[in-house]
N, C-alpha and C. Protein backbone atom coordinates (compact mmCIF):
# COMPACT_ATOMS: atom_id res chain seq x y z
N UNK A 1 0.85 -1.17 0.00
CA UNK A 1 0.00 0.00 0.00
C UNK A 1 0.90 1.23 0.00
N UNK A 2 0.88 2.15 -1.01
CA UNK A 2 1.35 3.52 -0.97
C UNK A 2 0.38 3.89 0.31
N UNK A 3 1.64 5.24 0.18
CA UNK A 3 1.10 6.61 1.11
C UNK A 3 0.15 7.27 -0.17
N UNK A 4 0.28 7.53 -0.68
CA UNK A 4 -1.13 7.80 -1.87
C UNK A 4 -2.33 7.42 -1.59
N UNK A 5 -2.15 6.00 -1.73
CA UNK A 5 -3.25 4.83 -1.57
C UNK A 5 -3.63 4.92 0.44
N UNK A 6 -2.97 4.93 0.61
CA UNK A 6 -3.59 5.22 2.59
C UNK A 6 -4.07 6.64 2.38
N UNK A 7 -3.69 8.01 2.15
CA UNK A 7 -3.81 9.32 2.42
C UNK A 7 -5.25 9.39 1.71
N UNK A 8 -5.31 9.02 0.39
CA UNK A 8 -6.97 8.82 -0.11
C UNK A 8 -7.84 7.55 0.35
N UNK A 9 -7.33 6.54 0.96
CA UNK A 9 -8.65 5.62 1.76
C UNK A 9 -8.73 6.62 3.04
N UNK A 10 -7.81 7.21 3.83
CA UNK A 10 -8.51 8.04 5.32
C UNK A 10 -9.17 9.24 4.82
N UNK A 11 -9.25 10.15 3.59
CA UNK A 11 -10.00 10.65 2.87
C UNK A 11 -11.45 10.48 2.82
N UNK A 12 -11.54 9.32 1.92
CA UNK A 12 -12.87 8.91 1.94
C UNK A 12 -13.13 8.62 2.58
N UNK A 13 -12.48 7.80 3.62
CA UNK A 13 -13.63 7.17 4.88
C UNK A 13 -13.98 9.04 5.61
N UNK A 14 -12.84 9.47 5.79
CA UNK A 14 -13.18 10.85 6.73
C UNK A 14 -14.35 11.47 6.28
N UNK A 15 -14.34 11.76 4.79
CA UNK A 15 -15.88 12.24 4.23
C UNK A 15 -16.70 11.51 4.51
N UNK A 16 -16.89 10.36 4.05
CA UNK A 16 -18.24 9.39 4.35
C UNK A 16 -18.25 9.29 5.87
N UNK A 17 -17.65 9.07 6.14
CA UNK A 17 -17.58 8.72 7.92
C UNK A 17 -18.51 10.21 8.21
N UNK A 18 -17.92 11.13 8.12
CA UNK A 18 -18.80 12.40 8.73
C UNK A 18 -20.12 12.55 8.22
N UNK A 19 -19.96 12.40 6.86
CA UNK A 19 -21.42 12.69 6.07
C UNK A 19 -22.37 11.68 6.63
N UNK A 20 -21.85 10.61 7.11
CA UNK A 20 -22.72 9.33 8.03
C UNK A 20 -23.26 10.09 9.22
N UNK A 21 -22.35 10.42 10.17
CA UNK A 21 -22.65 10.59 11.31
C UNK A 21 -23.56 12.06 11.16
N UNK A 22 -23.56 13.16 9.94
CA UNK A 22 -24.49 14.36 9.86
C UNK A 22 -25.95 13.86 10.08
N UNK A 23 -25.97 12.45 8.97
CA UNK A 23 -27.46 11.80 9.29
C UNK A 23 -27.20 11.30 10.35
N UNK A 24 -26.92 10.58 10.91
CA UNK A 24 -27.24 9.30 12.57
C UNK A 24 -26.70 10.23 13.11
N UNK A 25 -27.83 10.34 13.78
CA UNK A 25 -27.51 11.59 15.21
C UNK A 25 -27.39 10.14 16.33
N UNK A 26 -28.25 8.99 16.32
CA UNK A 26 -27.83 8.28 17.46
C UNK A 26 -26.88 7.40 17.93
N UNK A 27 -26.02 7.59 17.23
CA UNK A 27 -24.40 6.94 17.27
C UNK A 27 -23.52 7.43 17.57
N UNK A 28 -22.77 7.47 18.25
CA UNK A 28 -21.54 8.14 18.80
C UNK A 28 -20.51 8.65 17.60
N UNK A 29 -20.01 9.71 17.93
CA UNK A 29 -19.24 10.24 16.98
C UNK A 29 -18.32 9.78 15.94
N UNK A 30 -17.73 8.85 16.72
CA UNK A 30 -16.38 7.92 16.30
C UNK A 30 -16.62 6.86 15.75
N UNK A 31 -18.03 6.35 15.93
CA UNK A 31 -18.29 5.12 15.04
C UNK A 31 -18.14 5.11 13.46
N UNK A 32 -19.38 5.91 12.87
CA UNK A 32 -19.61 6.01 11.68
C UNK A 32 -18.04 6.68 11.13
N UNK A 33 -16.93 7.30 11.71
CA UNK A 33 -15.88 7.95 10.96
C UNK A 33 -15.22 6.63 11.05
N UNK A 34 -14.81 6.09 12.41
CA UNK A 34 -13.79 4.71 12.31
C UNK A 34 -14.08 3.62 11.55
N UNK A 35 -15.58 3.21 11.27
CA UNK A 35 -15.75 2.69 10.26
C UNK A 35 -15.97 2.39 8.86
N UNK A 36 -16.14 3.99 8.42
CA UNK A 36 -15.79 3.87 7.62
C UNK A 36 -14.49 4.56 7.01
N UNK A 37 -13.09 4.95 7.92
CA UNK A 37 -11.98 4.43 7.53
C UNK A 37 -11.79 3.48 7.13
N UNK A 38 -12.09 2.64 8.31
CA UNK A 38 -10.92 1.16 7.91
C UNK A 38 -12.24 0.48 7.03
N UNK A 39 -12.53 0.54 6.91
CA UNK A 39 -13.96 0.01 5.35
C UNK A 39 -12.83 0.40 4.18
N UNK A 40 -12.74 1.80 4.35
CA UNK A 40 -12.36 2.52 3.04
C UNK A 40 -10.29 2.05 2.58
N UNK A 41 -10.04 2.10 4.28
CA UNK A 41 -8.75 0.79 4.32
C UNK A 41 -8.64 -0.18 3.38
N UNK A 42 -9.53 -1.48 3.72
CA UNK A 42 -9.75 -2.38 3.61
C UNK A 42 -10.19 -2.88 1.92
N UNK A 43 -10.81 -1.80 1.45
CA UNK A 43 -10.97 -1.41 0.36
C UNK A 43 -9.62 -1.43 -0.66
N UNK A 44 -8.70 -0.71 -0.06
CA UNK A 44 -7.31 -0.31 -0.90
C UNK A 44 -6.52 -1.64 -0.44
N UNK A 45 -6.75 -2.40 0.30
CA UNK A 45 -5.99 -4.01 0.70
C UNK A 45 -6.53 -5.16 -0.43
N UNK A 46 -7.84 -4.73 -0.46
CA UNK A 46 -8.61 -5.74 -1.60
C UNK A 46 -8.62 -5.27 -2.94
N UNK A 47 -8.20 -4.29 -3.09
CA UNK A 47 -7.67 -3.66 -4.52
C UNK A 47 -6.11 -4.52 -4.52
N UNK A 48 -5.98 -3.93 -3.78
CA UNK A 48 -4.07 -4.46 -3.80
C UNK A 48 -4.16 -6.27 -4.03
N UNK A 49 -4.93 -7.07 -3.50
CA UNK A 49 -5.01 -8.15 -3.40
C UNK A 49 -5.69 -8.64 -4.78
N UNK A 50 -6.65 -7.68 -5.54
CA UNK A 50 -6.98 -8.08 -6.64
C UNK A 50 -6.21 -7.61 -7.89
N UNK A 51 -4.85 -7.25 -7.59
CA UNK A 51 -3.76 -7.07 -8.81
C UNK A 51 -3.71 -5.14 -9.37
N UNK A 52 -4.03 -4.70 -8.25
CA UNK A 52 -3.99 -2.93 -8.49
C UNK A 52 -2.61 -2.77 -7.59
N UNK A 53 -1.54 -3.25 -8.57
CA UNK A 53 -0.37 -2.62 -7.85
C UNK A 53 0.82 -1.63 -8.85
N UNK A 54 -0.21 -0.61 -8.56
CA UNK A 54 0.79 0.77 -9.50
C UNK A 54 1.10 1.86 -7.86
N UNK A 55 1.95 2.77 -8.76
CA UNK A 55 2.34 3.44 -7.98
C UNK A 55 1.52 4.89 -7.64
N UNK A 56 0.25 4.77 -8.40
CA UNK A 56 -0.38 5.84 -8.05
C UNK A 56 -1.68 5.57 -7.68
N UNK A 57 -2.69 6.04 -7.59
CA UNK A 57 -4.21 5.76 -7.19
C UNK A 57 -4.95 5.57 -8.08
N UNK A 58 -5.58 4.65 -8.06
CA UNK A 58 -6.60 4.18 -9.46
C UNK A 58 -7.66 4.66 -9.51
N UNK A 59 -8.39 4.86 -10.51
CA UNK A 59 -9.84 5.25 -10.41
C UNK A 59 -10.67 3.97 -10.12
N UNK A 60 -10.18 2.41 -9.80
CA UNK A 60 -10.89 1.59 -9.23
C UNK A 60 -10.42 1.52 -7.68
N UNK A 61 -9.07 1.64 -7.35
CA UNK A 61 -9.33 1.51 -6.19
C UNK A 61 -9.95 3.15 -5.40
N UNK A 62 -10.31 3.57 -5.85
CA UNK A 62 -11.11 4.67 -5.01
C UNK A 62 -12.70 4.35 -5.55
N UNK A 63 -13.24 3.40 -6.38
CA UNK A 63 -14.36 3.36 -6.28
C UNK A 63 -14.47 2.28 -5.49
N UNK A 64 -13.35 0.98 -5.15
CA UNK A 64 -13.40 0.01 -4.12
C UNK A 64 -13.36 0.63 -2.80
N UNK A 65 -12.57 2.16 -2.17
CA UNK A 65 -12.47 2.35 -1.22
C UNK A 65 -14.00 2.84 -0.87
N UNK A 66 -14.76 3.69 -1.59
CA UNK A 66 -16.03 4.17 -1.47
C UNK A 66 -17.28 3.30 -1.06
N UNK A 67 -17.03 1.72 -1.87
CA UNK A 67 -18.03 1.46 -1.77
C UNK A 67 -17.75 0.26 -0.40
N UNK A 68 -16.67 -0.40 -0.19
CA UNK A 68 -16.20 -0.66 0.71
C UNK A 68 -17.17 0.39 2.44
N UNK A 69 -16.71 1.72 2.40
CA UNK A 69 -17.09 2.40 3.05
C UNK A 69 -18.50 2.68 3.37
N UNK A 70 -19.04 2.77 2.10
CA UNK A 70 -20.39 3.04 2.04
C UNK A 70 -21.46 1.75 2.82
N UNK A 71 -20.79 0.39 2.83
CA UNK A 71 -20.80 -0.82 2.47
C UNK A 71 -21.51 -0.67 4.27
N UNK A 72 -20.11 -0.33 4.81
CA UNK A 72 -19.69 -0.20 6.08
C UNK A 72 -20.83 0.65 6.57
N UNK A 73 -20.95 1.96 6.28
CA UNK A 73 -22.09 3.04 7.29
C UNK A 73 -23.07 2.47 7.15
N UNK A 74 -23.73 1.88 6.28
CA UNK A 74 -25.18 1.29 5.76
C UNK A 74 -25.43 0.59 7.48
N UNK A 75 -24.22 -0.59 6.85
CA UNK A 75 -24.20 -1.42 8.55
C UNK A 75 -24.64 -0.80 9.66
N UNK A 76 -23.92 -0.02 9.73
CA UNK A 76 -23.66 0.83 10.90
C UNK A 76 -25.08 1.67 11.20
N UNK A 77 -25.54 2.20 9.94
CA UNK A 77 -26.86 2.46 10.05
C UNK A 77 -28.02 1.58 10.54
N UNK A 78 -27.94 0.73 9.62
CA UNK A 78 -29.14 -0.26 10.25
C UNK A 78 -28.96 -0.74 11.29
N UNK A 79 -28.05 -1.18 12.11
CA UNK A 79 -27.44 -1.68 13.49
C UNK A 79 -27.29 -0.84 14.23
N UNK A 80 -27.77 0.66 14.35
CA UNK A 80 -26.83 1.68 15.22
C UNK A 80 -28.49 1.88 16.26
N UNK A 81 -27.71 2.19 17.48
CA UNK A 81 -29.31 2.55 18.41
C UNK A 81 -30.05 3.79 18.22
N UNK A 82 -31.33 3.62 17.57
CA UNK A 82 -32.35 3.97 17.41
C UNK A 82 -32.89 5.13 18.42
N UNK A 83 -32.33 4.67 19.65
CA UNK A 83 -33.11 5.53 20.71
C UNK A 83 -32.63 6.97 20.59
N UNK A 84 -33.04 8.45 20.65
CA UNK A 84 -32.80 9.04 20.49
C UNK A 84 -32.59 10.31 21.80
């Protein structure tokens, strides 16, 4: 994994992560961002693992880190407490 490839997966997760938590007010702050970092992580590991090994950032592995992420808040959404 480049520093490229890490500096744009904590990117996206940081956007999605926040833009998560703007909607779910009933989840703690740190959830919806930490998860979907390492979603958006995990994303650029399974790029790497499916043969994306250049030295710069792909336009697939940032649609793997996104949806990876996205993948992740959904979860987090439907599983997160309700009570308000």
């Amino acid at each position: 994994m480049t520093l490229s490839s890490l500096v744009t997966a904590l990117a996206v997760g940081a956007v999605l992560g926040l833009g998560a938590r703007w909607i779910l007010r009933a989840v703690p702050f740190w959830v919806p961002l930490g998860v979907a970092v390492g979603a958006a992580v995990l994303g650029t590991v399974v790029g790497r693992l499916a043969g994306i090994d250049t030295a710069a950032v792909t336009a697939f592995e940032v649609v793997l880190q996104v949806a990876f992420a996205a993948a992740a808040v959904t979860l987090v959404a439907m599983t997160g407490d309700v009570r308000g």
